[in-house]
PDB file of N, CA and C in Angstrom:
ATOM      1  N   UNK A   1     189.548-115.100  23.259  1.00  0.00           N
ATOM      2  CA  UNK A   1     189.808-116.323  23.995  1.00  0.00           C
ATOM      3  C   UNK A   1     189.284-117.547  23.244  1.00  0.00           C
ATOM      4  N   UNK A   2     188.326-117.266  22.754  1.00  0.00           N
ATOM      5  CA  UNK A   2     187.572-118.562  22.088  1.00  0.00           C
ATOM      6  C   UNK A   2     188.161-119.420  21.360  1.00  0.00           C
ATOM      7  N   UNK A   3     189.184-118.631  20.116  1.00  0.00           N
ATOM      8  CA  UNK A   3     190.257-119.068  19.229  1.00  0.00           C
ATOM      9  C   UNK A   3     190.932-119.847  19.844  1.00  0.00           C
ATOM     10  N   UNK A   4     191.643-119.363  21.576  1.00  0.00           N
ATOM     11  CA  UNK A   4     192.511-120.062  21.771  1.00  0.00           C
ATOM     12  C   UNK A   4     192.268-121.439  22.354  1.00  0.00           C
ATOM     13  N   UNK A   5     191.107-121.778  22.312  1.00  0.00           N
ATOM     14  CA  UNK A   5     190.644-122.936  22.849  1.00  0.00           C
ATOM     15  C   UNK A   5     190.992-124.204  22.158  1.00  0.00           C
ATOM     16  N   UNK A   6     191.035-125.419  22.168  1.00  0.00           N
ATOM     17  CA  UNK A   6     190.897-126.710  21.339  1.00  0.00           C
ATOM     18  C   UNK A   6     189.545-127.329  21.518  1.00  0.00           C
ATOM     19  N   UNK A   7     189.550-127.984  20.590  1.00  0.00           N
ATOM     20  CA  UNK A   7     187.931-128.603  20.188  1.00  0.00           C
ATOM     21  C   UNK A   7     187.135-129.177  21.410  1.00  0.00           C
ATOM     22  N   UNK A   8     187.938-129.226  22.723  1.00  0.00           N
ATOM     23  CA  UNK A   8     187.278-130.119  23.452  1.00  0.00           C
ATOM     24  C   UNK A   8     186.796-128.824  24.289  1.00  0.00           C
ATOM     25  N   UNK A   9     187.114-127.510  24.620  1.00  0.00           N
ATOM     26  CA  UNK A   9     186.996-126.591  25.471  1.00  0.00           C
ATOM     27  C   UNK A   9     186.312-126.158  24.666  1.00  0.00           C
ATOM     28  N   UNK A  10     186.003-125.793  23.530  1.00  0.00           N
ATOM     29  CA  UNK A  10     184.249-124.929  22.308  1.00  0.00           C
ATOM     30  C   UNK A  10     183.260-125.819  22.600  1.00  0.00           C
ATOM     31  N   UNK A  11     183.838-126.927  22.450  1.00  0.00           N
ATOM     32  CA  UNK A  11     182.735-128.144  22.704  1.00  0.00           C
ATOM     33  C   UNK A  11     181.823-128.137  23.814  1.00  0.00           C
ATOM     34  N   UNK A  12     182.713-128.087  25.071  1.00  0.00           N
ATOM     35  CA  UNK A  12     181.893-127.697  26.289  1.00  0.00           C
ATOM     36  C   UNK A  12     181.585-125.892  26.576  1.00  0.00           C
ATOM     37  N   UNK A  13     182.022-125.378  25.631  1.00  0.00           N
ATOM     38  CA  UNK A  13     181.458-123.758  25.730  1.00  0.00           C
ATOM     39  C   UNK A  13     179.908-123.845  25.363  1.00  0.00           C
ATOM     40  N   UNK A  14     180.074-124.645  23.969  1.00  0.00           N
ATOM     41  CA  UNK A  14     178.818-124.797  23.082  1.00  0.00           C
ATOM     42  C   UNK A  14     177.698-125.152  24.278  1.00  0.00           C
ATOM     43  N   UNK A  15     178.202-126.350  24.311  1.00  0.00           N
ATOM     44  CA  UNK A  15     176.960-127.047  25.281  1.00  0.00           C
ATOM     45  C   UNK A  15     176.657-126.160  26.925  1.00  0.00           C
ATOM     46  N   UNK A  16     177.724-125.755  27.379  1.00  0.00           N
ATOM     47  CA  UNK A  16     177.046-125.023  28.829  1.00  0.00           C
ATOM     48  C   UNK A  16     176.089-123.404  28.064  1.00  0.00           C
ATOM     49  N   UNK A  17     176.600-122.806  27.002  1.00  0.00           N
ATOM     50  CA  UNK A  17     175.873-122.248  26.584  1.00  0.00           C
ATOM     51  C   UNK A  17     173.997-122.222  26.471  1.00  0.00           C
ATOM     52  N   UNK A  18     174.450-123.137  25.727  1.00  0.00           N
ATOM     53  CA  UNK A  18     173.342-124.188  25.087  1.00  0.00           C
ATOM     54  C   UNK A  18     172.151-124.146  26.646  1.00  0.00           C
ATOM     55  N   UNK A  19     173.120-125.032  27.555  1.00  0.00           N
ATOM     56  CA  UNK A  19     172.138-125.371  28.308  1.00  0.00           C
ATOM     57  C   UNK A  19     171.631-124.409  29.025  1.00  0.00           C
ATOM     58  N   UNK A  20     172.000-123.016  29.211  1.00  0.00           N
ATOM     59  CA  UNK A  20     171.750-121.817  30.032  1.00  0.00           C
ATOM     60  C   UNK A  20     170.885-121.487  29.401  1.00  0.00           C
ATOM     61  N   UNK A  21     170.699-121.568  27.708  1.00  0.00           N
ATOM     62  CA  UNK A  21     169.672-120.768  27.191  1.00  0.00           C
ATOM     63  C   UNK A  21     168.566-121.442  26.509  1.00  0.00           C
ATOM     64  N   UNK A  22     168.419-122.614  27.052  1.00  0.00           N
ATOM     65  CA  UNK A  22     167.359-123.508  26.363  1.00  0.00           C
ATOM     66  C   UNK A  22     166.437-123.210  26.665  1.00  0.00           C
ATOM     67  N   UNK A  23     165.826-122.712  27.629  1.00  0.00           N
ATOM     68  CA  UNK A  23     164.625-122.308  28.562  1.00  0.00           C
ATOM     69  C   UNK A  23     164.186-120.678  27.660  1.00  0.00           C
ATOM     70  N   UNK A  24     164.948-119.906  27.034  1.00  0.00           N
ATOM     71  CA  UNK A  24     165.077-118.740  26.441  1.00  0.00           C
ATOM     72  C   UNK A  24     164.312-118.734  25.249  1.00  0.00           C
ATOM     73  N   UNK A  25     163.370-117.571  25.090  1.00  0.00           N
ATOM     74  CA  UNK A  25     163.009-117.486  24.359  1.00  0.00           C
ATOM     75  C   UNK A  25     163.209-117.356  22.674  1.00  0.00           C
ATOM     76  N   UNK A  26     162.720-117.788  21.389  1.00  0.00           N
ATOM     77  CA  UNK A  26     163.421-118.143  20.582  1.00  0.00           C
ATOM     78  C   UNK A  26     164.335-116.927  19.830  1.00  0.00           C
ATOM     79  N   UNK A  27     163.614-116.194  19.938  1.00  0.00           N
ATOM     80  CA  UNK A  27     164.573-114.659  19.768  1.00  0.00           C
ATOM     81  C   UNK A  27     165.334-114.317  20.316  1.00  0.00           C
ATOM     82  N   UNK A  28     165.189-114.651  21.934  1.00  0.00           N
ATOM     83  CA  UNK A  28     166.718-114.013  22.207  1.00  0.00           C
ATOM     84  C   UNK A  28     168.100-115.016  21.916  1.00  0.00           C
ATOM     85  N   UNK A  29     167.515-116.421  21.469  1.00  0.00           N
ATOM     86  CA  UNK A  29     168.690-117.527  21.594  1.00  0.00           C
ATOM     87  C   UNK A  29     169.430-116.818  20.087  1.00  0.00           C
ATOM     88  N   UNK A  30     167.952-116.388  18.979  1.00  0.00           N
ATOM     89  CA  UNK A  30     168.811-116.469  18.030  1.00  0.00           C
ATOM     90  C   UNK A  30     170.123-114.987  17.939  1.00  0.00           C
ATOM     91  N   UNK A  31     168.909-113.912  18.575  1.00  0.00           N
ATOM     92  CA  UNK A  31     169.567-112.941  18.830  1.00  0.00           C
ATOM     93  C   UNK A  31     171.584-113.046  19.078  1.00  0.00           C
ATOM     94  N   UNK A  32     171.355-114.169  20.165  1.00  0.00           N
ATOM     95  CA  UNK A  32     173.098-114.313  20.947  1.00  0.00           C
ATOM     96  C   UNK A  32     173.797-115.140  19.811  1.00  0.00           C
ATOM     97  N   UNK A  33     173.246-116.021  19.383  1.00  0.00           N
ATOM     98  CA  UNK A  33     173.435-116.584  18.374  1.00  0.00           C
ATOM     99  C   UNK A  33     174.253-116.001  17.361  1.00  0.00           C
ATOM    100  N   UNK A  34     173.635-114.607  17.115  1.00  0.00           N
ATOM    101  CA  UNK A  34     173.966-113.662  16.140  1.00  0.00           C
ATOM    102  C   UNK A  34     175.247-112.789  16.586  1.00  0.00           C
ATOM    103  N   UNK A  35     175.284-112.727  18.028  1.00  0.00           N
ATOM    104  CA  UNK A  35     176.865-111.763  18.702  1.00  0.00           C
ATOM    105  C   UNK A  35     177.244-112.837  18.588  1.00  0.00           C
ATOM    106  N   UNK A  36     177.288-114.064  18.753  1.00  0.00           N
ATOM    107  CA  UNK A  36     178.293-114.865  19.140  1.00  0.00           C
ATOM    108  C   UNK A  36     178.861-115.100  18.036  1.00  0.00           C
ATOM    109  N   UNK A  37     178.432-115.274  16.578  1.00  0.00           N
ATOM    110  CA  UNK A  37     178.787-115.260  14.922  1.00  0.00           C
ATOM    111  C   UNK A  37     179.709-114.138  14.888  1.00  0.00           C
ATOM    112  N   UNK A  38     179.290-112.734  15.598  1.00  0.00           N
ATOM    113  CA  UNK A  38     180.004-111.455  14.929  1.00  0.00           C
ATOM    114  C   UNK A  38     181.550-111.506  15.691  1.00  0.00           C
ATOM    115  N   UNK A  39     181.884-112.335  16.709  1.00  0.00           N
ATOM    116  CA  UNK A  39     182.692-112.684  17.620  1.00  0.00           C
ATOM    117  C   UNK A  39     183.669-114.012  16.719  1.00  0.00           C
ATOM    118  N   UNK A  40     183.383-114.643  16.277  1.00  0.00           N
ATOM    119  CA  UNK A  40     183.519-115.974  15.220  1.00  0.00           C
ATOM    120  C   UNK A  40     182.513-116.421  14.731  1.00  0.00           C
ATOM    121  N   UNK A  41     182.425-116.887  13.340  1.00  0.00           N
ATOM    122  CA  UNK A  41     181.184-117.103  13.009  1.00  0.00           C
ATOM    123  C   UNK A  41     181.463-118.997  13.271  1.00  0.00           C
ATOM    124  N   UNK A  42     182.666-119.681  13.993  1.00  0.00           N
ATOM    125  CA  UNK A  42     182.268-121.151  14.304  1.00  0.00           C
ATOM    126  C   UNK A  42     181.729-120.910  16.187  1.00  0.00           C
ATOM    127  N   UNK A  43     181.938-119.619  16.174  1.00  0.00           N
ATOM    128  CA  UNK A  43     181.091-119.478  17.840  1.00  0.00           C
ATOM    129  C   UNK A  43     179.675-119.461  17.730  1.00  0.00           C
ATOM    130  N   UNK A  44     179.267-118.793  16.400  1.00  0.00           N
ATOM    131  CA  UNK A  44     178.493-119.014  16.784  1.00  0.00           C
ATOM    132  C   UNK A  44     177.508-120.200  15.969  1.00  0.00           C
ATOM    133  N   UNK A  45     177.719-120.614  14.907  1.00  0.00           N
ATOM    134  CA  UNK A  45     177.780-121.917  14.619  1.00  0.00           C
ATOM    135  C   UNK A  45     177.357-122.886  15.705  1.00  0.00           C
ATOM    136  N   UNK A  46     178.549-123.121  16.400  1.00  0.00           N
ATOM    137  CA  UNK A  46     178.616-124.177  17.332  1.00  0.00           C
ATOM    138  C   UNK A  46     177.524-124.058  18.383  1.00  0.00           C
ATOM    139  N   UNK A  47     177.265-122.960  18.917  1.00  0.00           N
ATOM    140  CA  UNK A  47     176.459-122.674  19.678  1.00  0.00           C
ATOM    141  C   UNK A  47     174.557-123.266  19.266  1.00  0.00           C
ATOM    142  N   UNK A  48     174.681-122.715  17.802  1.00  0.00           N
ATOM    143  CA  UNK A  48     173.484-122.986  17.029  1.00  0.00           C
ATOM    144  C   UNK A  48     173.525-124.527  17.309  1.00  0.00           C
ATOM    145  N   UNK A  49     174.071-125.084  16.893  1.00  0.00           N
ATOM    146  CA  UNK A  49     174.091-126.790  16.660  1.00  0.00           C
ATOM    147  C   UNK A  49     173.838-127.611  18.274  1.00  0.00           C
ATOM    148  N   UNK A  50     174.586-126.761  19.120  1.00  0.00           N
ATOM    149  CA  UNK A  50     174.185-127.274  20.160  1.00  0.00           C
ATOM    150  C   UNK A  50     172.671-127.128  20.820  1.00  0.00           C
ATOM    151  N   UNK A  51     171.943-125.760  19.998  1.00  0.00           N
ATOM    152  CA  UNK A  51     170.800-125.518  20.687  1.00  0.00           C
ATOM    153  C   UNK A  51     169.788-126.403  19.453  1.00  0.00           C
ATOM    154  N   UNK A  52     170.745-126.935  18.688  1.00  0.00           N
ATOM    155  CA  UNK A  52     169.636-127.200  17.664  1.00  0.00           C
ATOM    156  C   UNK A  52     168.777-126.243  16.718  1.00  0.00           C
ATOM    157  N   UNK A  53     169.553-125.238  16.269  1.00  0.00           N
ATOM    158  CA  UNK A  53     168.747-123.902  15.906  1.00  0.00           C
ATOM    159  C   UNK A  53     169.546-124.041  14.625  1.00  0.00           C
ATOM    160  N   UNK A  54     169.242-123.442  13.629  1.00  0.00           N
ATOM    161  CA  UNK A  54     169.238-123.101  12.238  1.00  0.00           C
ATOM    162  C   UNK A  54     169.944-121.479  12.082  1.00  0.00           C
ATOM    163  N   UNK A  55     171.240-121.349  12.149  1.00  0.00           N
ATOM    164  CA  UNK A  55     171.603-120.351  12.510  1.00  0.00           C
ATOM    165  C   UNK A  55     171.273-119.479  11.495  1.00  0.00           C
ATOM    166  N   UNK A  56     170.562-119.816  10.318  1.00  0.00           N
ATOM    167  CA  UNK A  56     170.146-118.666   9.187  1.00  0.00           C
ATOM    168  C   UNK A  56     169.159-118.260   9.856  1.00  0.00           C
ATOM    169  N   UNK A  57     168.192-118.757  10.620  1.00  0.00           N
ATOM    170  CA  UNK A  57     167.191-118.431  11.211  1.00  0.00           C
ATOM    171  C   UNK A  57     166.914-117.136  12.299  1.00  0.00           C
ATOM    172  N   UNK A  58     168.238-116.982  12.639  1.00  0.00           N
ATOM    173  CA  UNK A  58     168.404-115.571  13.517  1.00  0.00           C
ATOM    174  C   UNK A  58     168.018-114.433  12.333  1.00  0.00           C
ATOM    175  N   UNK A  59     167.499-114.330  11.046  1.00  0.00           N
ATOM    176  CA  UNK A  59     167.426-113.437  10.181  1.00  0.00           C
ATOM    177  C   UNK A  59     165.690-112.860  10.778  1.00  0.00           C
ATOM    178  N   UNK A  60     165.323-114.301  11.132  1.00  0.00           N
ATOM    179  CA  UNK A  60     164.210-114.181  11.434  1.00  0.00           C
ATOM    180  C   UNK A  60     164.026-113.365  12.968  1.00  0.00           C
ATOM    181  N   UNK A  61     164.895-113.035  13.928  1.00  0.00           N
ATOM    182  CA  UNK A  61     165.231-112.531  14.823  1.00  0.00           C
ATOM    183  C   UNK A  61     165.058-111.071  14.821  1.00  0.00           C
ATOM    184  N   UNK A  62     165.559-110.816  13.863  1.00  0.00           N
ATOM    185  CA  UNK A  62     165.633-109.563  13.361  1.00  0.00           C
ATOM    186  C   UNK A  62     164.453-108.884  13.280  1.00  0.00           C
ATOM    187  N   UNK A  63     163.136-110.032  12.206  1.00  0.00           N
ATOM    188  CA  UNK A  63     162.165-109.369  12.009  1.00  0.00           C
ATOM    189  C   UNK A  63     161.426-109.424  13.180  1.00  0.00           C
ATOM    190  N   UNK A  64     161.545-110.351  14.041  1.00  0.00           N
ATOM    191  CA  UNK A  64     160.523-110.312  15.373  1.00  0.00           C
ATOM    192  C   UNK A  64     161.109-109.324  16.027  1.00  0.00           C
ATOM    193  N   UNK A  65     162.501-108.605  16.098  1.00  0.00           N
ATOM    194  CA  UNK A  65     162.948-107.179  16.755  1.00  0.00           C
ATOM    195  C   UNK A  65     162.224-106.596  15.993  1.00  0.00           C
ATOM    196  N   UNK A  66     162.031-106.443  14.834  1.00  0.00           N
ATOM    197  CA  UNK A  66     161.788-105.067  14.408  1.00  0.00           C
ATOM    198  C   UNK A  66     159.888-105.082  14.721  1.00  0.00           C
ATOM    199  N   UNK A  67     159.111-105.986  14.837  1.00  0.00           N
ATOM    200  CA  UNK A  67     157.918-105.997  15.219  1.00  0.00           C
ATOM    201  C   UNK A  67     157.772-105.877  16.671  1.00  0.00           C
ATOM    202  N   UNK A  68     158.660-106.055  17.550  1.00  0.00           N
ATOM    203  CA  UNK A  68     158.871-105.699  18.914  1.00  0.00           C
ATOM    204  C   UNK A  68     159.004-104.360  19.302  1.00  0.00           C
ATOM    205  N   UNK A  69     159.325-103.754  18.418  1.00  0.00           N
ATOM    206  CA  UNK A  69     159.739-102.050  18.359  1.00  0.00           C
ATOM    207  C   UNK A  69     158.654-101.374  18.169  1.00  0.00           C
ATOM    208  N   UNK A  70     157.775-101.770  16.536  1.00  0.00           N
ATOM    209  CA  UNK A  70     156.869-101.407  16.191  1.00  0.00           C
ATOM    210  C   UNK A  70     155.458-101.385  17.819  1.00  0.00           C
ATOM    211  N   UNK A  71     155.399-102.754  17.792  1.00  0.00           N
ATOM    212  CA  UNK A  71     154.372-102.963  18.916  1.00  0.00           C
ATOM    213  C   UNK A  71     155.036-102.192  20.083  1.00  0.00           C
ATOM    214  N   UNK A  72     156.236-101.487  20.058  1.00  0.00           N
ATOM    215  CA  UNK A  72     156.668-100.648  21.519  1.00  0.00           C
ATOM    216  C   UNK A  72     156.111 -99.135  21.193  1.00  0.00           C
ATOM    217  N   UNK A  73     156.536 -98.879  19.996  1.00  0.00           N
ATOM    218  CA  UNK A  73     156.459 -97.368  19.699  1.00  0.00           C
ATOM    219  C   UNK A  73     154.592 -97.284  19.763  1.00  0.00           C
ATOM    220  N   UNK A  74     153.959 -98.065  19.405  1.00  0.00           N
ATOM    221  CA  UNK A  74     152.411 -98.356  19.529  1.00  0.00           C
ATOM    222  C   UNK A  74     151.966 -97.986  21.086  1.00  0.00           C
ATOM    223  N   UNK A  75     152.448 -98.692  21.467  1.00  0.00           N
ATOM    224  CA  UNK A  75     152.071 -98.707  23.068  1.00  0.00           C
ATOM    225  C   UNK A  75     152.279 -97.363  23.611  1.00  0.00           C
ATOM    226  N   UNK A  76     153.518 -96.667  23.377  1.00  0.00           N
ATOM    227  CA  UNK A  76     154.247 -95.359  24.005  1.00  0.00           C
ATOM    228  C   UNK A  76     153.313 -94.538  23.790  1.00  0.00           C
ATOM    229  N   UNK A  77     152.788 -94.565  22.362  1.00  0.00           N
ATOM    230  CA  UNK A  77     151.989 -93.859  21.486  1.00  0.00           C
ATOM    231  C   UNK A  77     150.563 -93.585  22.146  1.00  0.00           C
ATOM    232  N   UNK A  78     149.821 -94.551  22.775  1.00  0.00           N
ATOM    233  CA  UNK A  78     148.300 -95.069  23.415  1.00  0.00           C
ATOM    234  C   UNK A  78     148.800 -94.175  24.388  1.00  0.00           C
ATOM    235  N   UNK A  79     149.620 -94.367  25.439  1.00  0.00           N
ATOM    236  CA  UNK A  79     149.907 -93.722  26.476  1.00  0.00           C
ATOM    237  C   UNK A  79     150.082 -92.440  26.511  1.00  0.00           C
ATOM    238  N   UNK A  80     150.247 -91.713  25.887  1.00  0.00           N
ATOM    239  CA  UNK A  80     150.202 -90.067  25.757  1.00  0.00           C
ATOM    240  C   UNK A  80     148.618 -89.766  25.158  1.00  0.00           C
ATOM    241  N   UNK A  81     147.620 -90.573  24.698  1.00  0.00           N
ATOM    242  CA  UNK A  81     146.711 -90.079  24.327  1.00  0.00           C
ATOM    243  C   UNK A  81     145.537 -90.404  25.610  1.00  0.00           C
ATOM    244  N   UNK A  82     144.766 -89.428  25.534  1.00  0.00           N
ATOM    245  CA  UNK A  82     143.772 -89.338  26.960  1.00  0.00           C
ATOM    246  C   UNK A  82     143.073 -90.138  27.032  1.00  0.00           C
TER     247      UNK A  82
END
């Protein structure tokens, strides 16, 4: 659907986006950030610009997932020990 839009309907996708996830933490913005690229990469572009985010910066997303995991498998780990 996105494709079939004109500049004035992405425009206001961008921004109601935008404004739903401003309050969101910075990982998950970049996280969506990142489906919304694999979907079009001017979706998710646009989206970035509207939140003001650096869409290379979702790389950094990645590594705070993968330290989110780490600090999960940690925790799981404590919990089985007596």
């Amino acid at each position: 659907m996105f494709r079939l839009f004109d500049a004035g309907h992405k425009q206001r996708l961008f921004e109601n986006i935008a404004a739903a996830t401003q309050g969101a933490q910075e990982m998950i913005q970049y996280k969506q950030i990142g489906l919304f690229a694999k979907c079009d990469p001017a979706y998710g572009a646009g989206v970035a610009k509207a939140l003001n985010i650096d869409p290379a910066g979702r790389n950094r997303a990645n590594d705070i997932g993968a330290a989110d995991k780490s600090e999960e498998a940690s925790l799981r780990a404590r919990k089985h020990l007596p």
